[in-house]
N, C-alpha and C. Protein backbone atom coordinates (compact mmCIF):
# COMPACT_ATOMS: atom_id res chain seq x y z
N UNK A 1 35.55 24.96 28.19
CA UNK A 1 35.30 25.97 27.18
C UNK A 1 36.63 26.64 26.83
N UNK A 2 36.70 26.92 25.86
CA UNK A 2 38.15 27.36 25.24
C UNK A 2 37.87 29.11 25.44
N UNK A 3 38.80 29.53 25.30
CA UNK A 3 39.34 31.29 26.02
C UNK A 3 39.18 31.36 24.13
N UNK A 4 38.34 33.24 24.36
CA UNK A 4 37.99 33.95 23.30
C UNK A 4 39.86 34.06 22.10
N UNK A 5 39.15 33.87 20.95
CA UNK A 5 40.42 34.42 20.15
C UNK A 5 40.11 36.23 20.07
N UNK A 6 41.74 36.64 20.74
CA UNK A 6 41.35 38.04 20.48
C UNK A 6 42.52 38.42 19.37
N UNK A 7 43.40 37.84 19.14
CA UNK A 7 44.31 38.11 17.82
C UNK A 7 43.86 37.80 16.56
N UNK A 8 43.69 38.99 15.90
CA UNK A 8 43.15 39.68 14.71
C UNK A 8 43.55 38.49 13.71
N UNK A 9 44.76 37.85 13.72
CA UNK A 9 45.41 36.87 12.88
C UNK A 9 44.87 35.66 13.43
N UNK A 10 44.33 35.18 14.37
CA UNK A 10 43.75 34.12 14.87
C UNK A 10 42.55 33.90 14.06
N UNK A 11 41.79 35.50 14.43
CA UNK A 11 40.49 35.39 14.11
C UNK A 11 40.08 35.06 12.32
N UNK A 12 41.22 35.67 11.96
CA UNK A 12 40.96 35.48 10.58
C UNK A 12 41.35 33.72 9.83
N UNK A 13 42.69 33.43 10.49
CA UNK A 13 42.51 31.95 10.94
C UNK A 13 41.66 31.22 10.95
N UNK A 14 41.02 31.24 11.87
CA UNK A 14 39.68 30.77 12.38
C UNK A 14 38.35 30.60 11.68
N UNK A 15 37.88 31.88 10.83
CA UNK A 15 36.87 32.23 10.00
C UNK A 15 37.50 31.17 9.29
N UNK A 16 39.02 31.17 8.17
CA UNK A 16 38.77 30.38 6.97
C UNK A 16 38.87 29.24 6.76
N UNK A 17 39.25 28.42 8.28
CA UNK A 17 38.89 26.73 8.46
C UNK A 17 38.06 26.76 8.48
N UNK A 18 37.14 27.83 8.77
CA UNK A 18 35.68 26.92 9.50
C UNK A 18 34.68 27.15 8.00
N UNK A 19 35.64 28.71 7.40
CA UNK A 19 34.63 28.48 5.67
C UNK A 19 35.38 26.81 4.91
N UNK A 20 36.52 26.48 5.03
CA UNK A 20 36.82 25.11 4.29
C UNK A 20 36.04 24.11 4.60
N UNK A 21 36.07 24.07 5.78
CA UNK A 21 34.76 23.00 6.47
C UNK A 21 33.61 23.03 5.92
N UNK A 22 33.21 23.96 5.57
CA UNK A 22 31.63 24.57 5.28
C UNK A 22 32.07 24.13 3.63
N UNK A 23 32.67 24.76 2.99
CA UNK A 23 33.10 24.74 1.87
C UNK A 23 32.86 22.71 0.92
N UNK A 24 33.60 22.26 2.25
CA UNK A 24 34.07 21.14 1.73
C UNK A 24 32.82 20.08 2.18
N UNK A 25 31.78 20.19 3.16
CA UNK A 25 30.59 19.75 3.21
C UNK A 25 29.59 20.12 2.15
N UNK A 26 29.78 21.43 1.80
CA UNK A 26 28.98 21.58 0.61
C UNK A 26 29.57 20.81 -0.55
N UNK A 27 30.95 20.73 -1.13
CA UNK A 27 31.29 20.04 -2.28
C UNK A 27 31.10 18.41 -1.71
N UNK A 28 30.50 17.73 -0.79
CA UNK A 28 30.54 16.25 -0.79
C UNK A 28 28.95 16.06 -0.18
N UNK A 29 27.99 17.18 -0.60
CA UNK A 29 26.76 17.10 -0.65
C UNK A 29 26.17 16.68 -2.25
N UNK A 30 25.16 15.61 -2.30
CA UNK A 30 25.24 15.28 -3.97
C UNK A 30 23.39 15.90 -3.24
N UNK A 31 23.32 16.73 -4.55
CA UNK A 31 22.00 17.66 -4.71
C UNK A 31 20.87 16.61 -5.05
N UNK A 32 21.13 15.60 -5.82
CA UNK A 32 19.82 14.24 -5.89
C UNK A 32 19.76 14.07 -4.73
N UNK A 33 20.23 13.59 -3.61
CA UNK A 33 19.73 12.50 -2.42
C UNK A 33 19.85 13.71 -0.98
N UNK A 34 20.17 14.83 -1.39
CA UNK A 34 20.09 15.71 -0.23
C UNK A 34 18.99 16.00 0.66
N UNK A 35 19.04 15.64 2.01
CA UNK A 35 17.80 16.00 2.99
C UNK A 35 17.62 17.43 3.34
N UNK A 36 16.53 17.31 3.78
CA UNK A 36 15.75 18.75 4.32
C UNK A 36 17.59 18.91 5.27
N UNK A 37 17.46 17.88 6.03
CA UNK A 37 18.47 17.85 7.31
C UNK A 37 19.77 18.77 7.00
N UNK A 38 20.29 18.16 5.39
CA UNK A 38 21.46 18.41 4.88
C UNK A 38 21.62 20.10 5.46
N UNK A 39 20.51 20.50 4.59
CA UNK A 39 19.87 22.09 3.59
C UNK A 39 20.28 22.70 5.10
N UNK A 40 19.46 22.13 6.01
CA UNK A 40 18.76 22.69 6.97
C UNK A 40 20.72 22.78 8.36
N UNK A 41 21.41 21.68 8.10
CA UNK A 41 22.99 21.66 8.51
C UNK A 41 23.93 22.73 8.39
N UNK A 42 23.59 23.23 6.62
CA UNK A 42 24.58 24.30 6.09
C UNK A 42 24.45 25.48 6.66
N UNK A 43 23.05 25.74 6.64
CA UNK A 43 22.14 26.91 6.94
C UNK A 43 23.03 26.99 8.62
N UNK A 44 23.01 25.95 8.93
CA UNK A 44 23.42 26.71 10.32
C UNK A 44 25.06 26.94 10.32
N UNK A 45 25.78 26.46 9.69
CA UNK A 45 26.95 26.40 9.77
C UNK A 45 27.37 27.74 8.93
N UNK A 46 26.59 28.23 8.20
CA UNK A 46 26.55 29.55 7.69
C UNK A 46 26.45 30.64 8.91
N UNK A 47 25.11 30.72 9.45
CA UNK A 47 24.56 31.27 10.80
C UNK A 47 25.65 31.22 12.16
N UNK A 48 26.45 30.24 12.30
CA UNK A 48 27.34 30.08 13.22
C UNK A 48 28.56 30.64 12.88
N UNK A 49 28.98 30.49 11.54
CA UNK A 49 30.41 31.55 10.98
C UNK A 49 30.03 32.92 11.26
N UNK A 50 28.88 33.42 10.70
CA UNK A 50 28.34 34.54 10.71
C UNK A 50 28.27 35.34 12.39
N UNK A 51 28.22 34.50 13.07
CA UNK A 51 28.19 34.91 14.67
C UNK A 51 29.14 34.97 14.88
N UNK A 52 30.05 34.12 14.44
CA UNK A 52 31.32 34.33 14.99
C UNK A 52 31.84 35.76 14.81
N UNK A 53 32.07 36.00 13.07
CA UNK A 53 32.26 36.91 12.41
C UNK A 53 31.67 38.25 13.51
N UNK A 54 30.54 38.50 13.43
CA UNK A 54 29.92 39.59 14.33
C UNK A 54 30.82 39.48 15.87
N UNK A 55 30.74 38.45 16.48
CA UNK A 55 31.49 38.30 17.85
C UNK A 55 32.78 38.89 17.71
N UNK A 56 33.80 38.63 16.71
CA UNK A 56 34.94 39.05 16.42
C UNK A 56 35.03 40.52 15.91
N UNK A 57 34.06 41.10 15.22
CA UNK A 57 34.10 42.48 14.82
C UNK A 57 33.62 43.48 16.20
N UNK A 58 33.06 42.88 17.26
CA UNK A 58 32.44 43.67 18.48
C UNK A 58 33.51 43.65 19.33
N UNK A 59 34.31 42.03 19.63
CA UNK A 59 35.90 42.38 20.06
C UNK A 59 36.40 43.78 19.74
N UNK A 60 36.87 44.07 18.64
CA UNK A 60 37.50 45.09 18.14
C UNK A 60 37.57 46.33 18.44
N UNK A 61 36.10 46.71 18.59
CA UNK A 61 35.20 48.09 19.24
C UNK A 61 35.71 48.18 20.77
C-alpha cells in the first residue's frame, strides 16, 4: 500500500491525473454501444475522485 499524499501540491497533482483519466475514458466512450457496465465504471470513478477529494480536505483539518 502506498503512504498517504500529504503535500497540498501532490494532492492537487493527483486529483488532475486521475480527472484526465476519467476525462479521457469518457471521450473514448461511443454513447451508441455503451453498457450499463460503462455508465455504471464512470459513476465510480467519479465516487472514488470524490473520496479522495474529501480524504484530502480532512488531511488538512
Amino acid at each position: 500500500m502506498s503512504k498517504p499524499i500529504t503535500d497540498k501540491k501532490q494532492q492537487v497533482t493527483y486529483l488532475k491525473e486521475r480527472l484526465e483519466i476519467f476525462l479521457e475514458v469518457l471521450d473514448a466512450l461511443d454513447p451508441e454501444t455503451a453498457e450499463l457496465e460503462d455508465i455504471d465504471r464512470l459513476i465510480q470513478m467519479m465516487n472514488d475522485l470524490e473520496d479522495k477529494m474529501e480524504q484530502f480536505n480532512a488531511r488538512e483539518q
